[in-house]
Protein backbone atom coordinates (compact mmCIF):
# COMPACT_ATOMS: atom_id res chain seq x y z
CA UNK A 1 47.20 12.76 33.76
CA UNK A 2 46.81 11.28 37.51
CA UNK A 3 48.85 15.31 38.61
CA UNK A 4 46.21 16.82 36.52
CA UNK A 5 43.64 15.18 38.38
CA UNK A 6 44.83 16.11 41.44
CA UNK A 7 44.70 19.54 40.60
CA UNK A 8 41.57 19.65 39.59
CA UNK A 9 40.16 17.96 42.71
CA UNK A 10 41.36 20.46 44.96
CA UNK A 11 38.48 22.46 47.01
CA UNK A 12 39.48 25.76 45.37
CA UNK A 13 38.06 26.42 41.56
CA UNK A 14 40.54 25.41 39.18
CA UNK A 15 40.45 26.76 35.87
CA UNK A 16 42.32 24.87 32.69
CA UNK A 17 43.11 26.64 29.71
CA UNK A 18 43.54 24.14 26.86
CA UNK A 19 45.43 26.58 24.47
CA UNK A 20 47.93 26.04 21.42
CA UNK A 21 50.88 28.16 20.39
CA UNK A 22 49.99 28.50 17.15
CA UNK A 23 46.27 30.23 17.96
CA UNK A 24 46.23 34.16 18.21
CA UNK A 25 43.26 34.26 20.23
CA UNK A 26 45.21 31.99 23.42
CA UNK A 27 47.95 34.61 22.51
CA UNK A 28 45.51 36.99 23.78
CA UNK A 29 43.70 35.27 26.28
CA UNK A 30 47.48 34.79 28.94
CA UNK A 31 47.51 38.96 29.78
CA UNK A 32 43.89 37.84 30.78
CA UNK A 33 44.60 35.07 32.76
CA UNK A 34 47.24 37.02 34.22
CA UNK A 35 44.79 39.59 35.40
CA UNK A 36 42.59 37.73 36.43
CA UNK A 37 45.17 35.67 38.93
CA UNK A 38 46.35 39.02 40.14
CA UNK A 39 42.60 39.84 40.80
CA UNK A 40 41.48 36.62 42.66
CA UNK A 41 45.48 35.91 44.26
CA UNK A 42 45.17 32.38 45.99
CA UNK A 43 41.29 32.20 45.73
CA UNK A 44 41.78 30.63 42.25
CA UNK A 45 44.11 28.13 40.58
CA UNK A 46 44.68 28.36 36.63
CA UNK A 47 46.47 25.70 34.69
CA UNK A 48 47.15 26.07 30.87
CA UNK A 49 47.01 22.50 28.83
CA UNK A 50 48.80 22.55 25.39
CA UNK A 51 46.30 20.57 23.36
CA UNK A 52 48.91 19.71 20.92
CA UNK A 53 51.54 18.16 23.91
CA UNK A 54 48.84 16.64 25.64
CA UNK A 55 45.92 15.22 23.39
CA UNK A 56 44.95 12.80 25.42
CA UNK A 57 43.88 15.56 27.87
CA UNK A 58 42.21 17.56 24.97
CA UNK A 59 40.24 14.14 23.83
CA UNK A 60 39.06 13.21 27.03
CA UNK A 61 37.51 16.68 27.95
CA UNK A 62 36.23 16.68 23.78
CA UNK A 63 38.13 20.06 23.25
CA UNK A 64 37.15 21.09 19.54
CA UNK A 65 38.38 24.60 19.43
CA UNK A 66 40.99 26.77 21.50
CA UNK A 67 41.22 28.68 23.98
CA UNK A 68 38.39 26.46 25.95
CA UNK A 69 38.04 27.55 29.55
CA UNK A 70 36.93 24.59 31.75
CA UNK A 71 36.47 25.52 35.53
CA UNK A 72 36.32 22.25 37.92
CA UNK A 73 35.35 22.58 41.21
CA UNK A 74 35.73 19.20 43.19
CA UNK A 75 36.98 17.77 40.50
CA UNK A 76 33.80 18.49 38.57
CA UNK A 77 33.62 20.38 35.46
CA UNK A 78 31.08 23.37 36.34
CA UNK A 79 31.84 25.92 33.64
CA UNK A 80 32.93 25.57 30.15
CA UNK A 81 33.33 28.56 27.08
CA UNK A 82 35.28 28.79 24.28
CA UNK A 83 37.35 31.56 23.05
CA UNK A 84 38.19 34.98 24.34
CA UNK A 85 36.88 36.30 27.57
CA UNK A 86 37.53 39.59 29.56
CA UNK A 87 39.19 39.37 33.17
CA UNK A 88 36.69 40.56 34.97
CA UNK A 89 34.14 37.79 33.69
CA UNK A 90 36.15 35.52 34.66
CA UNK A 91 36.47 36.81 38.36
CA UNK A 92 32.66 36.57 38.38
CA UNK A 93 31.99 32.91 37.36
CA UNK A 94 35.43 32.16 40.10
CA UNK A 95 33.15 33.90 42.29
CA UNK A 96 30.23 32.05 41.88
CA UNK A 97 32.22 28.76 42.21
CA UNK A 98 33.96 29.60 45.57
């Protein structure tokens, strides 16, 4: 957990996906992810936790359903949603975070 929390403390926004493999909508939500890295380049960082490998992760940031975004900034969660959300969104709340 103490490289996770280095991660999130850099000064960029930092945005963990806490997915599982077994959930069709985090199937759906890595092209997005994907689009929305190729959209912001090295403005953004995004970081996918498997909830089932690391449950300690999932406990400690109470994670009840998947995919839950969770954007830090500093280190500080400053954005939370859960489930499926389009690319360009997402490039709006990084935005706002910057």
């Amino acid at each position: 957990m103490s490289h996770f929390n280095t991660i999130i403390h850099s000064g960029k926004p930092v945005l963990v996906d806490f997915f599982a493999e077994w959930c069709g909508p985090c199937k759906t939500m890595a092209p997005i992810l994907k689009e929305t890295k190729d959209m912001l380049g090295d403005k953004a960082t995004i970081i996918k936790v498997d909830i089932d490998r690391n449950q300690q992760a999932a406990v400690a940031f109470n994670v009840r359903s998947v995919p839950t975004l969770i954007l830090f900034k500093n280190g500080n969660a400053v954005w939370r949603h859960s489930g499926v959300i389009q690319a360009a969104e997402l490039a709006r709340v990084f935005k706002q975070f910057e």
